[in-house]
Protein backbone atom coordinates (compact mmCIF):
# COMPACT_ATOMS: atom_id res chain seq x y z
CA UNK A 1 52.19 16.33 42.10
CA UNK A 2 48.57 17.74 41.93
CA UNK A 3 46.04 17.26 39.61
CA UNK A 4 44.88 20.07 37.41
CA UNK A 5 41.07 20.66 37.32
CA UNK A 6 41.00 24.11 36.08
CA UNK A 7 40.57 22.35 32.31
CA UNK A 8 38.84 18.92 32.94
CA UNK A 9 38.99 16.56 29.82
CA UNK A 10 35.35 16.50 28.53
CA UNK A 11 33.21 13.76 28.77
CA UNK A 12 33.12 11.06 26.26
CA UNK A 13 30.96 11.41 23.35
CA UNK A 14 27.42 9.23 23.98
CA UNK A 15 26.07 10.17 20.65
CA UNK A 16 23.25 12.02 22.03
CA UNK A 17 24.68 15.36 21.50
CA UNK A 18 23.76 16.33 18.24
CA UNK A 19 20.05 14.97 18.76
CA UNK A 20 17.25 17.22 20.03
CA UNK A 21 15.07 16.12 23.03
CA UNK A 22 11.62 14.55 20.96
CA UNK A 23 9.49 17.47 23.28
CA UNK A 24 9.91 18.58 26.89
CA UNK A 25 6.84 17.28 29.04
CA UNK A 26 6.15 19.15 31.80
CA UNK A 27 3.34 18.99 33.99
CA UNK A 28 0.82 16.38 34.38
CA UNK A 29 0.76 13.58 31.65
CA UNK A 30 -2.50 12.61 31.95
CA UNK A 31 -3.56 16.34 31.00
CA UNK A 32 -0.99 16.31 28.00
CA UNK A 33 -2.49 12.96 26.80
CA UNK A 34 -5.78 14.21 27.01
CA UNK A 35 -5.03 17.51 25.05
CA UNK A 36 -3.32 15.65 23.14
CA UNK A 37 -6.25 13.01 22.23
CA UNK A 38 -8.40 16.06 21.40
CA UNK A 39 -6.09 17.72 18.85
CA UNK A 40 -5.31 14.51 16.83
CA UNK A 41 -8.11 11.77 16.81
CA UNK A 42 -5.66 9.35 15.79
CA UNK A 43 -3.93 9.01 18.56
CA UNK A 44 -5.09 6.14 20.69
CA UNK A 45 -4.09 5.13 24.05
CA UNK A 46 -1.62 2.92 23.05
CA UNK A 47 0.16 5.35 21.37
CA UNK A 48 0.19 7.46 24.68
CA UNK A 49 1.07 4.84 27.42
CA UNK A 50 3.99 5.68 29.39
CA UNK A 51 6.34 3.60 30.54
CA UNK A 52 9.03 4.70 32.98
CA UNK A 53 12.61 4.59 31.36
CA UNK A 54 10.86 4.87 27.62
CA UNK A 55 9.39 8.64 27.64
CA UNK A 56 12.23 9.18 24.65
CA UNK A 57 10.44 6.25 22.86
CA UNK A 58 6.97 7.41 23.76
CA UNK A 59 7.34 10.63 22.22
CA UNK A 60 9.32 9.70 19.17
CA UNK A 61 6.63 7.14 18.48
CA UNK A 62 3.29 9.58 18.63
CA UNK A 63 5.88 12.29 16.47
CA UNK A 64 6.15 9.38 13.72
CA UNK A 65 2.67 8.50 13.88
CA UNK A 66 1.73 11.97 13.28
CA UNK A 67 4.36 12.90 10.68
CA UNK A 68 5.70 15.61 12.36
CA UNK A 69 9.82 17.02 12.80
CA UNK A 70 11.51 16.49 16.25
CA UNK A 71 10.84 20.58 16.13
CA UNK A 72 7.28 20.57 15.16
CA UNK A 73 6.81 18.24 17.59
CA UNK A 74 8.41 20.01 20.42
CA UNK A 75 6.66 22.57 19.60
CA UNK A 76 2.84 21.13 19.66
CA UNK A 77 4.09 19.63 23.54
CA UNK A 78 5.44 22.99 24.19
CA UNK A 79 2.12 24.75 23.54
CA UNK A 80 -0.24 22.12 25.66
């Protein structure tokens, strides 16, 4: 008996689905951070670090600190 693949069960549900990605850097993030700097004096260096493995918490972080939405935020990224 063979397997059908033609309808694979889907994958299991991570709970990541639903969310939206906090802003899709692209580029150079040294630029972005700079850019970044200059539109909103508040944000310090600190705030911008990166640390491989925690760009998701990076970004959600600076988006809080600036009360922004996920989409307003996305947006401002999108536009550097």
């Amino acid at each position: 008996m063979t397997e059908d693949t033609t309808n694979p069960t889907p994958a299991p549900a991570t709970g990541k689905e639903n969310t939206i990605n906090p802003a899709p850097v692209k580029g150079n993030w040294n630029e972005q951070k700079g850019k970044l700097k200059a539109k909103f004096s508040t944000l310090t260096d600190s705030d911008l670090h990166y640390e491989n493995g925690k760009k998701d918490e990076m970004l959600t972080k600076i988006q809080n600190k600036l009360g922004k939405t996920k989409e307003e935020f996305a947006a401002i990224v999108a536009a550097l």
